[in-house]
Each structure stands twice: as structure tokens, then as C-alpha cells.
N, C-alpha and C. Protein backbone atom coordinates (compact mmCIF):
# COMPACT_ATOMS: atom_id res chain seq x y z
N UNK A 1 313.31 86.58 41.82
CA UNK A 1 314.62 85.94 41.88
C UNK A 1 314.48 84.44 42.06
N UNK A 2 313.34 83.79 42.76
CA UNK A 2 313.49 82.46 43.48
C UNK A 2 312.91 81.79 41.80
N UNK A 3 312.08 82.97 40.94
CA UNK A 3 311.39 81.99 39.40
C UNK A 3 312.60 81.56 39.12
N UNK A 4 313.87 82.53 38.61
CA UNK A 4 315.08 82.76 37.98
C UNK A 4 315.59 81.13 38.66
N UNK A 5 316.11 81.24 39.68
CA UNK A 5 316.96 80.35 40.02
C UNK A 5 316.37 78.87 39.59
N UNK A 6 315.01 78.77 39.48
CA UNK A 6 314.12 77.46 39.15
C UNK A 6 314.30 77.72 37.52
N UNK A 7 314.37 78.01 37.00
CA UNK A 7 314.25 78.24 35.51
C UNK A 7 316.01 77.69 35.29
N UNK A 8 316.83 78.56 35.74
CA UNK A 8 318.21 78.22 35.47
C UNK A 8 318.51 77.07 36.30
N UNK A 9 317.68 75.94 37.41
CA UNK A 9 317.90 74.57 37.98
C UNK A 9 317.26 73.52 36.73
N UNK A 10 316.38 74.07 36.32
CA UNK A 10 315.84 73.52 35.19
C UNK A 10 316.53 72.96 34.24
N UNK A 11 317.20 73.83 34.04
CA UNK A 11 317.30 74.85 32.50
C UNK A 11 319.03 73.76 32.20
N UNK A 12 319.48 73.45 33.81
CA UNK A 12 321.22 73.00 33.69
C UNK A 12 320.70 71.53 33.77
N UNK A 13 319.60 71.11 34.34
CA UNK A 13 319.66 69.47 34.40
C UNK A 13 318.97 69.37 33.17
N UNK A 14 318.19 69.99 32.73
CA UNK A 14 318.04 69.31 30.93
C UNK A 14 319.64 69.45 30.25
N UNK A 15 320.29 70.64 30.40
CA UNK A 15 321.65 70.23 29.21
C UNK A 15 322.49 69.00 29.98
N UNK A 16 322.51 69.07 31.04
CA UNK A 16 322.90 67.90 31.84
C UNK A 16 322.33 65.87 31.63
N UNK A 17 321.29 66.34 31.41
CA UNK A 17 321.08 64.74 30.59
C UNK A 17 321.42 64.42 29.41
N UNK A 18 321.69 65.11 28.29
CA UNK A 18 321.94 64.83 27.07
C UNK A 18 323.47 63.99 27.16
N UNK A 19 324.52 63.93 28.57
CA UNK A 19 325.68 63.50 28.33
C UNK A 19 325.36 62.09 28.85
N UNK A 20 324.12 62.29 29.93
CA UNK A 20 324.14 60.82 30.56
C UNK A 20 323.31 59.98 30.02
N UNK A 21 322.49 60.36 29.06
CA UNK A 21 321.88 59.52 27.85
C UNK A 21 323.27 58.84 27.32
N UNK A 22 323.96 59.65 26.85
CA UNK A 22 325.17 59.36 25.70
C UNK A 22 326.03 58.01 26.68
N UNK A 23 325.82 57.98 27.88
CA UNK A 23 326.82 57.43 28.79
C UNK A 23 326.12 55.88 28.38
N UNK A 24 325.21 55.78 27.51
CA UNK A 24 324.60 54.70 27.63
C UNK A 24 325.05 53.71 26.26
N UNK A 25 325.87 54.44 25.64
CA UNK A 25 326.72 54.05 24.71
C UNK A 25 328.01 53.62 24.69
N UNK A 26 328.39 54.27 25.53
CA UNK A 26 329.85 54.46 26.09
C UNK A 26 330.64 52.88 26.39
N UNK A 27 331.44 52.84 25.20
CA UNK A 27 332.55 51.23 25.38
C UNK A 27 333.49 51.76 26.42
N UNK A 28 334.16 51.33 27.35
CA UNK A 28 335.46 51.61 28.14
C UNK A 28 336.54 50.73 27.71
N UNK A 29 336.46 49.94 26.45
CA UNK A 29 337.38 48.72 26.19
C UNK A 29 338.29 49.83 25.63
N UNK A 30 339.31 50.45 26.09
CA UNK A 30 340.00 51.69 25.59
C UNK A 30 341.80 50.86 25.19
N UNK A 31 342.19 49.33 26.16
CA UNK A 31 343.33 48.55 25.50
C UNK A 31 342.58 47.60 26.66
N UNK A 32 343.63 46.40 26.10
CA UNK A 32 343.57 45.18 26.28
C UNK A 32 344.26 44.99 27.82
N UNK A 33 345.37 45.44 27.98
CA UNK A 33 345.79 45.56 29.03
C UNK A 33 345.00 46.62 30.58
N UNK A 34 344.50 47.19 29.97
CA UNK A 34 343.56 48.36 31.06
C UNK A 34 342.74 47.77 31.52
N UNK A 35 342.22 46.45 30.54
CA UNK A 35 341.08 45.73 31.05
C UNK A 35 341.40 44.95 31.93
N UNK A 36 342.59 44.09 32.08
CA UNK A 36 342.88 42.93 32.83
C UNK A 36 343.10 43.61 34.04
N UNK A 37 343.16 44.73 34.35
CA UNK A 37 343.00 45.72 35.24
C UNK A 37 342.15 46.27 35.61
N UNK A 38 341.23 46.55 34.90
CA UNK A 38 339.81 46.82 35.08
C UNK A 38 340.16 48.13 35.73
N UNK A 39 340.74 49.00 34.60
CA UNK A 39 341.64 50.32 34.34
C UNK A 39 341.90 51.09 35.32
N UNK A 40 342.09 50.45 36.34
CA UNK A 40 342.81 50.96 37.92
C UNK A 40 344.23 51.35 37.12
N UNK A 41 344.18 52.98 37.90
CA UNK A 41 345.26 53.57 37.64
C UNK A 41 345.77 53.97 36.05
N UNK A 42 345.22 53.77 35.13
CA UNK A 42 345.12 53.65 33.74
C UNK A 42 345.54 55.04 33.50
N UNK A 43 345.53 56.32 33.59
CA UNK A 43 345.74 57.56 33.51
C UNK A 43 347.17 57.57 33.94
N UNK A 44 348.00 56.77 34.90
CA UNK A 44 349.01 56.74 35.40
C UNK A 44 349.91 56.15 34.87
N UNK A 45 349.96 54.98 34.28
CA UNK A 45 350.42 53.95 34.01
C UNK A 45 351.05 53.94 32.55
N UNK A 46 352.05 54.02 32.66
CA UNK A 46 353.10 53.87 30.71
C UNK A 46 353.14 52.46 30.50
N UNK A 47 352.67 51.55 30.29
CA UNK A 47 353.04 50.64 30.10
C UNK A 47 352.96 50.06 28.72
N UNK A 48 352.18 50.66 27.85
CA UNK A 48 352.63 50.39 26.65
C UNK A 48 351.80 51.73 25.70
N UNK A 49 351.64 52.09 24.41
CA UNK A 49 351.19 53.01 24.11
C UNK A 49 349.83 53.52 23.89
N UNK A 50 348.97 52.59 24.46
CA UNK A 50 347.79 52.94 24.73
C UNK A 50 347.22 53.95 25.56
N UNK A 51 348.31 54.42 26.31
CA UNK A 51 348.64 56.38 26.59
C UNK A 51 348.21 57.29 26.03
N UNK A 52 347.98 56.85 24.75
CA UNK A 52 347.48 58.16 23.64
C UNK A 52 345.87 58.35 23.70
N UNK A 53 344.88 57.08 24.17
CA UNK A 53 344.02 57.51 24.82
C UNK A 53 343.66 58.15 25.82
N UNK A 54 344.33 57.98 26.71
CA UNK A 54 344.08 57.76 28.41
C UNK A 54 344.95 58.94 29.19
N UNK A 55 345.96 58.94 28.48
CA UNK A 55 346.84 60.33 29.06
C UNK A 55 347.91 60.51 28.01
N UNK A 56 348.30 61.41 27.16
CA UNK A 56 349.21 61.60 26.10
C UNK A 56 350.18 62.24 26.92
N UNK A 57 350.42 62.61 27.53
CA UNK A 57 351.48 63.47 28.51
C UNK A 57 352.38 62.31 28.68
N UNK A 58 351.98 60.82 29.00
CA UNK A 58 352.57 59.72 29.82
C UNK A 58 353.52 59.30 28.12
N UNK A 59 353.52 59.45 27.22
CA UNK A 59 354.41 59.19 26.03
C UNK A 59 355.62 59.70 26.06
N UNK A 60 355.97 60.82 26.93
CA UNK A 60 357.38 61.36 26.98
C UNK A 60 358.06 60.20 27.53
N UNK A 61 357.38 59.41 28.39
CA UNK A 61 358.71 58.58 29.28
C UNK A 61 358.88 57.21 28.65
N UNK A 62 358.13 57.39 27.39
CA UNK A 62 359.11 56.03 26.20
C UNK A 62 360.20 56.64 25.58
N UNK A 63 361.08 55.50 25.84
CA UNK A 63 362.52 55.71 25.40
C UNK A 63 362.75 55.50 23.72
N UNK A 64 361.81 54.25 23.58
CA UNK A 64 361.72 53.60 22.14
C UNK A 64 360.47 53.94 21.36
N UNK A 65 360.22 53.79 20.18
CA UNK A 65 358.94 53.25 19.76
C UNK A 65 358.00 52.29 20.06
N UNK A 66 356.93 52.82 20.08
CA UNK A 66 355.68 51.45 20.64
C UNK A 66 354.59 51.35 20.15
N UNK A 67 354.37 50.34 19.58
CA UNK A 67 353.16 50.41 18.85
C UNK A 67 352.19 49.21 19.93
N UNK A 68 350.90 49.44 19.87
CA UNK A 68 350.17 48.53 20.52
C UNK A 68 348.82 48.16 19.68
N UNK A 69 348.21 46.51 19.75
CA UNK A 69 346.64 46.54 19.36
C UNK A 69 346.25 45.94 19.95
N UNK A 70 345.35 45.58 19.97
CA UNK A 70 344.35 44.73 20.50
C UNK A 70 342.81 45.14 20.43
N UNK A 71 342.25 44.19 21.11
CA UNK A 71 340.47 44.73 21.23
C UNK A 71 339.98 43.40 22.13
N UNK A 72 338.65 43.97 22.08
CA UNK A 72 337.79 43.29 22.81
C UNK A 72 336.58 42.50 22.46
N UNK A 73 336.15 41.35 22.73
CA UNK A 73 335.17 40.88 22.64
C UNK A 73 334.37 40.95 23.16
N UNK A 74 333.08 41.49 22.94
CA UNK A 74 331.87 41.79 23.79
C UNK A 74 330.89 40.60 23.54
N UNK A 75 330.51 39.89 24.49
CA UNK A 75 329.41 38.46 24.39
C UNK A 75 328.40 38.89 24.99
N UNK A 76 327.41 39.58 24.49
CA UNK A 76 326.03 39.83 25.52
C UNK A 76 325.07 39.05 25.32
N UNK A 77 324.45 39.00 26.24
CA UNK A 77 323.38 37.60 26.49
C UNK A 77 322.12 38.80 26.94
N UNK A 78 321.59 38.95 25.82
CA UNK A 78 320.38 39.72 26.83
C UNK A 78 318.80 39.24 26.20
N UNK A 79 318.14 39.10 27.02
CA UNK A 79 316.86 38.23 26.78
C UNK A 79 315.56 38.81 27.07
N UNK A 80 314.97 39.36 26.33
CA UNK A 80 313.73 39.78 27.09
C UNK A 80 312.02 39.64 26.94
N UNK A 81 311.24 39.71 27.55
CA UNK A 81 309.76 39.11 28.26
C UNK A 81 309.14 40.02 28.42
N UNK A 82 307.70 40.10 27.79
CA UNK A 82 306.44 41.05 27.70
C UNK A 82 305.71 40.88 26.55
N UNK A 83 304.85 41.68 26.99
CA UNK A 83 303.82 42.00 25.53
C UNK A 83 303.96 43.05 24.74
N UNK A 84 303.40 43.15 23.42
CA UNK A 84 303.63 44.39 23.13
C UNK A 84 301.77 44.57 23.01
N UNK A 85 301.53 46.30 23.36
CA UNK A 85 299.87 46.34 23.59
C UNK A 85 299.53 47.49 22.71
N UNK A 86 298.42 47.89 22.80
CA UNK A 86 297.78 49.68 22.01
C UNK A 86 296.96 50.10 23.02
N UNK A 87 296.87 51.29 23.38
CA UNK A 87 296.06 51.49 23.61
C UNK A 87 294.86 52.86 22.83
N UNK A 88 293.84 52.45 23.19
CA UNK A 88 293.01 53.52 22.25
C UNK A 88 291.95 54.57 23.46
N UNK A 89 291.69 55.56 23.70
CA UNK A 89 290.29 55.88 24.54
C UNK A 89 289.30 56.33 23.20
N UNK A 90 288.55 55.70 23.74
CA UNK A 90 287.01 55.87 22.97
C UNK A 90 286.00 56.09 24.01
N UNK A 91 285.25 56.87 24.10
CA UNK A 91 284.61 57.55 24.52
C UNK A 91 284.65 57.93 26.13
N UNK A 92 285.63 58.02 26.53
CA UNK A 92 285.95 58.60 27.90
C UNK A 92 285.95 57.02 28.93
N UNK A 93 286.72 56.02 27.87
CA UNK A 93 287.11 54.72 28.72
C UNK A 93 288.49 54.34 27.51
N UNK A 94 289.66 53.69 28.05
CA UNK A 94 290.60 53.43 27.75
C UNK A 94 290.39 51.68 27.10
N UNK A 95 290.56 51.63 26.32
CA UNK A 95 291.02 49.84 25.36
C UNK A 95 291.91 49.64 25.52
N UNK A 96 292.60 48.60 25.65
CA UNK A 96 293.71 47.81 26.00
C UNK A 96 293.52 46.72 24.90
N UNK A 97 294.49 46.76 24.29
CA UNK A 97 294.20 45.34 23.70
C UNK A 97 295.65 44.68 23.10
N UNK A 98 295.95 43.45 23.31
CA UNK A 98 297.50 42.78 23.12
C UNK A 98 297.80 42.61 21.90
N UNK A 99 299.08 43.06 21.32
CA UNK A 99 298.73 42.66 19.87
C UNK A 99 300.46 41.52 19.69
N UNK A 100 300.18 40.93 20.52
CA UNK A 100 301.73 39.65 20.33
C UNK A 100 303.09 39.88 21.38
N UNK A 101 303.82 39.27 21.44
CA UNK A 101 304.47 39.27 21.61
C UNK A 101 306.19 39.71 21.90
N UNK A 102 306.61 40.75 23.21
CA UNK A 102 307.99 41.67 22.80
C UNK A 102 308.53 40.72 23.39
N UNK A 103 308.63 39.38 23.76
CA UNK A 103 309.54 38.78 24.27
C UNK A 103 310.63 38.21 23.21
N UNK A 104 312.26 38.41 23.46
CA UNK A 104 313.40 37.94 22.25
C UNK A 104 314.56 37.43 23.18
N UNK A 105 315.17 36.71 22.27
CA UNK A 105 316.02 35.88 23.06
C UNK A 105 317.65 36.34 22.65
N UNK A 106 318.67 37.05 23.07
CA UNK A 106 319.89 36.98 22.35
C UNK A 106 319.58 37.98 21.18
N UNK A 107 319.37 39.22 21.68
CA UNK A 107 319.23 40.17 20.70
C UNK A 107 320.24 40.95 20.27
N UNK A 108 321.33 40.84 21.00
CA UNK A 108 322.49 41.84 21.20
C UNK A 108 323.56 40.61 20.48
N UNK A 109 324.24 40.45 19.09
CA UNK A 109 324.99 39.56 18.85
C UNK A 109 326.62 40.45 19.51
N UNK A 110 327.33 39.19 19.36
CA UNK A 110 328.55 39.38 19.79
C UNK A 110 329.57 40.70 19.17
N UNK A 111 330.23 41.33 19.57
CA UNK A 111 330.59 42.65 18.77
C UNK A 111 332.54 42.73 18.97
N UNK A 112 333.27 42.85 17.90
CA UNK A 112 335.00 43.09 18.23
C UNK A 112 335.63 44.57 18.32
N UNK A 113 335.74 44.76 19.57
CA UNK A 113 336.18 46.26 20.12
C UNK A 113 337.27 46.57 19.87
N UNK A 114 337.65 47.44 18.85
CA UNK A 114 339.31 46.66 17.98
C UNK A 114 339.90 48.18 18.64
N UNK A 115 341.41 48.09 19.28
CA UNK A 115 342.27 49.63 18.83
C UNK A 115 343.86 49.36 18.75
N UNK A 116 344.11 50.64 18.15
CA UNK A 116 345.44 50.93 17.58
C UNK A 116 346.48 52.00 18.11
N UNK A 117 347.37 51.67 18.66
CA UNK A 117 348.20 53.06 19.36
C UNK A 117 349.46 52.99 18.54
N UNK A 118 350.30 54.28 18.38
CA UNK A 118 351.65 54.54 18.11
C UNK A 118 351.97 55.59 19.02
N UNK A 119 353.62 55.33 19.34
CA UNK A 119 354.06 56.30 20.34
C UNK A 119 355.60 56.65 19.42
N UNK A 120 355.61 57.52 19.39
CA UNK A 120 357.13 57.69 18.72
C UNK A 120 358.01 58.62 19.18
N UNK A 121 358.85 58.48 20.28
CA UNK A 121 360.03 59.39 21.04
C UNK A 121 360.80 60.32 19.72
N UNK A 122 361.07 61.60 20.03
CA UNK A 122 361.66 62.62 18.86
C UNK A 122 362.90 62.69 19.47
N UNK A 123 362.54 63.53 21.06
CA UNK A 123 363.73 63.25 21.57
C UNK A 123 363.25 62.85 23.01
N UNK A 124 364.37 63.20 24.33
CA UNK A 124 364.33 62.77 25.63
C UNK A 124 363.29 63.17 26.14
N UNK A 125 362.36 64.76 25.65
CA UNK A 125 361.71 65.25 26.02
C UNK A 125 360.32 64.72 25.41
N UNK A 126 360.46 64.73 24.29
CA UNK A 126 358.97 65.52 23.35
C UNK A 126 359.03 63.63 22.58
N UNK A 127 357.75 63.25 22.52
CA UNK A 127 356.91 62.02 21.77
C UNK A 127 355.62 62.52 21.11
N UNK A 128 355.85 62.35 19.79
CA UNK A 128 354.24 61.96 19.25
C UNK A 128 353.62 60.70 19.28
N UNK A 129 352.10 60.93 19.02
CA UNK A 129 351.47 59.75 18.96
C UNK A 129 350.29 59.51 18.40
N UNK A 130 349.84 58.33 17.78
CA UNK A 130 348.76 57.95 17.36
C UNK A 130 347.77 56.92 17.81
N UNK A 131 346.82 57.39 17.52
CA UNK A 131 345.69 55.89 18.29
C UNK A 131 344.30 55.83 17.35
N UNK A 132 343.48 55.20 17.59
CA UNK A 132 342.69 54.54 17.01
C UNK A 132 341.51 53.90 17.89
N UNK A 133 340.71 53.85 18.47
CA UNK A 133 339.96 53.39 19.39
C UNK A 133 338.44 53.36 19.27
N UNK A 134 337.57 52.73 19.55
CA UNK A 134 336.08 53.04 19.45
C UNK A 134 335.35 53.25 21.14
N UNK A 135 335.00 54.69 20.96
CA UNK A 135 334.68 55.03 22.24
C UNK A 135 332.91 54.81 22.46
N UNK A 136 332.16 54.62 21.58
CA UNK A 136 330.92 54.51 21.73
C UNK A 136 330.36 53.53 20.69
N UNK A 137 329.16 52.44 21.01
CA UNK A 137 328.93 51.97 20.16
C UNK A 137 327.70 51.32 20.65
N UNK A 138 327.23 50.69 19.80
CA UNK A 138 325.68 50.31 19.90
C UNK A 138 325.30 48.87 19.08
N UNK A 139 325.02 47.58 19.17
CA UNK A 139 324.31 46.61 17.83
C UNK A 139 323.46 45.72 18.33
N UNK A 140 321.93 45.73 17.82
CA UNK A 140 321.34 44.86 18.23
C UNK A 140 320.77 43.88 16.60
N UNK A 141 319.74 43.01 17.03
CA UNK A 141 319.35 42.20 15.85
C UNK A 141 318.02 41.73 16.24
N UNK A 142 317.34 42.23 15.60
CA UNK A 142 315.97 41.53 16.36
C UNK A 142 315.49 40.70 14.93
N UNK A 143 314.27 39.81 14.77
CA UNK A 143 314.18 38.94 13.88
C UNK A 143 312.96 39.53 12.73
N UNK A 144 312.69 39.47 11.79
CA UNK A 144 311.95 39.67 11.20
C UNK A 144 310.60 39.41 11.55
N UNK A 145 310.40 38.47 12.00
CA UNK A 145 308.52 38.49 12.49
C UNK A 145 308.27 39.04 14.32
N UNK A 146 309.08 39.66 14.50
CA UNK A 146 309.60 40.44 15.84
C UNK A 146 308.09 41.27 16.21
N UNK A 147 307.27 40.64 16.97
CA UNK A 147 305.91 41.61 17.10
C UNK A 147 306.16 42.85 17.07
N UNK A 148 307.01 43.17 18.12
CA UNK A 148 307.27 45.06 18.48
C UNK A 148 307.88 45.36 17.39
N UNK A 149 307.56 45.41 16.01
CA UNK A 149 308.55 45.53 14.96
C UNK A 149 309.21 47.04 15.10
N UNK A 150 308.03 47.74 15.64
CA UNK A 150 308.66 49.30 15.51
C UNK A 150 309.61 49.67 16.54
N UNK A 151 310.00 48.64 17.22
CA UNK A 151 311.33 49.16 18.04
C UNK A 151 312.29 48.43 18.00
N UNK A 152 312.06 47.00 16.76
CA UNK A 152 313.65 46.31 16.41
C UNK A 152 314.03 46.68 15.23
N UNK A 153 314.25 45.47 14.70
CA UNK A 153 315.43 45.95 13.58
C UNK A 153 316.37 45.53 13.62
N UNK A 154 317.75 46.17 12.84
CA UNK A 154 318.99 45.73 13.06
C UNK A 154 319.41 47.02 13.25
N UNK A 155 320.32 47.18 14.22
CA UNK A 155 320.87 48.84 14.80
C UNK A 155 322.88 48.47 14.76
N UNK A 156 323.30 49.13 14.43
CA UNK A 156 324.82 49.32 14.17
C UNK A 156 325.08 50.34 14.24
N UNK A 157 325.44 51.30 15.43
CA UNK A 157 326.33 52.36 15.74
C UNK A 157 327.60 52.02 16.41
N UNK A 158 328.25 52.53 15.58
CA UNK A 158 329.93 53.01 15.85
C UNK A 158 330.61 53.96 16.18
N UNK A 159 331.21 54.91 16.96
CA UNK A 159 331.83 55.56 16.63
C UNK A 159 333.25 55.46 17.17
N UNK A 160 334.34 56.01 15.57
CA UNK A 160 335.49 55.68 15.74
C UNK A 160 336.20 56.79 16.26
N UNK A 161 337.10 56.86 17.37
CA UNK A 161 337.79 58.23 17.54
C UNK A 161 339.34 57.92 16.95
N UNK A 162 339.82 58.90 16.18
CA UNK A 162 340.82 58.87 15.59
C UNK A 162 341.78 60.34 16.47
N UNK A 163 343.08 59.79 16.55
CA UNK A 163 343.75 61.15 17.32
C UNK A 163 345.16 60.99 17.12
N UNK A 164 345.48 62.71 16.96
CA UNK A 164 346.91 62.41 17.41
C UNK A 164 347.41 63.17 18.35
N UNK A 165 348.75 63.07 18.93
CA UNK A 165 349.03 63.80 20.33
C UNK A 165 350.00 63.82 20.45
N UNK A 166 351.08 65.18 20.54
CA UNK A 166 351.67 65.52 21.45
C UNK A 166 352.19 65.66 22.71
N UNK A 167 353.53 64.91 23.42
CA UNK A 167 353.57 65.79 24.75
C UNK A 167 355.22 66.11 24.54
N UNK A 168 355.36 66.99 25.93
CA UNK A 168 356.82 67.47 26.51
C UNK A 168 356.62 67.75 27.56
């Protein structure tokens, strides 16, 4: 019984990392307004239709139509310092040897976190809605004579979530 329980402790923190890898992607720029808030209370809050991310239930209590956009500018400054090395064992001793340079300066260019909401009241009760948002994303740029070549590049992941929603 005590293998079992180690096998199934195992067994839940491996499916358990695959989300907190993903968390490493994860934009929160979800509206423009959530941010200047730094999305305190954001699940709560009707204040314009960017609800359709964050809580679609909160669309019943528009009276009117609402459309919202905006986005975000992301400026990252990230810089980094090292070597890049090989190593080889030959005959029961390890080689080390440097082959240039992983240090880059400003690898991460600037990126526009764009989204789109619609809220549309039917009646007193019941609103549909639409949104548009990018919940995960990724871009770096490294340079062509980049020593560590095999871990730059140019990288561009996006992903767009598209939705629509119901409440009453």
C-alpha cells in the first residue's frame, strides 16, 4: 500500500507540472483598465465589457451595449552573461572546453498585448458577449552570430483566445 501511495504522489506532481511550466507563458494583460488596478477585484467589477474574460455572469448588469479595446505594451529589458561550453569524457576524465560566448543584450523586443470585448443586453435579464484576448505568449530575438546558436533564434508564440458568452 505505502509503494501505491508513492507511485500515485509521483504520478499527480508530474501531471501537476505540465500547468506550471505553461504558467511561464501566461500574459495577465486581460484589459487596460484591470491593469491600472493591477486586477484587484477584477472578477467583481462591471465596469466596462472586459467581463467576458474575467467573469461573463457580470454582463447581465449592463443596461446598454459596450464595446471595449485596448492592450498592452510589454518593454522587456532582459540581458544576459556566461559562456557557452561542451563537455566531452574521454577516458574516464571529463573536458571542458569554452566555445564563445552566451552573453546578449535586449533579447526580448518590445511586444502589443491587443484585446477586444462586446457586451450586448437582450433583455433585463440575459446579455451576450464577445471578446478577444491573448492569454499566453512568448518573443525573443537573438542575433545571428549568437554563440549559443542552438538555443536562440527568433521565437514568436501567440496564443489567441477567442470566446463567446452567455449569462442570466
Amino acid at each position: 500500500m505505502k509503494k501505491f501511495n508513492q507511485s500515485l504522489l509521483a504520478t499527480a506532481m508530474l501531471l501537476a507540472a505540465g500547468g506550471a511550466n505553461a504558467a511561464a507563458f501566461q500574459l495577465a494583460e486581460v484589459s487596460t483598465s484591470g491593469l491600472g488596478r493591477a486586477y484587484a477585484g477584477e472578477a467583481a467589477i462591471a465596469d466596462n465589457a472586459s467581463v467576458v474574460a474575467t467573469n461573463p455572469a457580470l454582463m447581465s448588469l449592463f443596461k446598454t451595449a459596450q464595446f471595449s479595446t485596448g492592450g498592452v505594451y510589454v518593454d522587456s529589458r532582459i540581458n544576459m552573461n556566461g559562456d557557452v561550453g561542451s563537455y566531452a569524457i574521454i577516458s574516464n576524465s571529463i573536458k571542458v572546453t569554452n566555445d564563445g560566448s552566451a552573453s546578449a543584450r535586449n533579447v526580448v523586443p518590445g511586444a502589443f498585448v491587443p484585446n477586444l470585448y462586446f457586451v450586448a443586453p437582450v433583455n433585463d435579464k440575459f446579455a451576450l458577449g464577445a471578446g478577444m484576448n491573448v492569454n499566453f505568449g512568448l518573443k525573443s530575438e537573438y542575433d545571428d552570430s549568437y554563440d549559443a546558436g542552438v538555443f536562440g533564434g527568433k521565437t514568436d508564440l501567440t496564443a489567441i483566445n477567442l470566446n463567446l458568452s452567455g449569462a442570466y
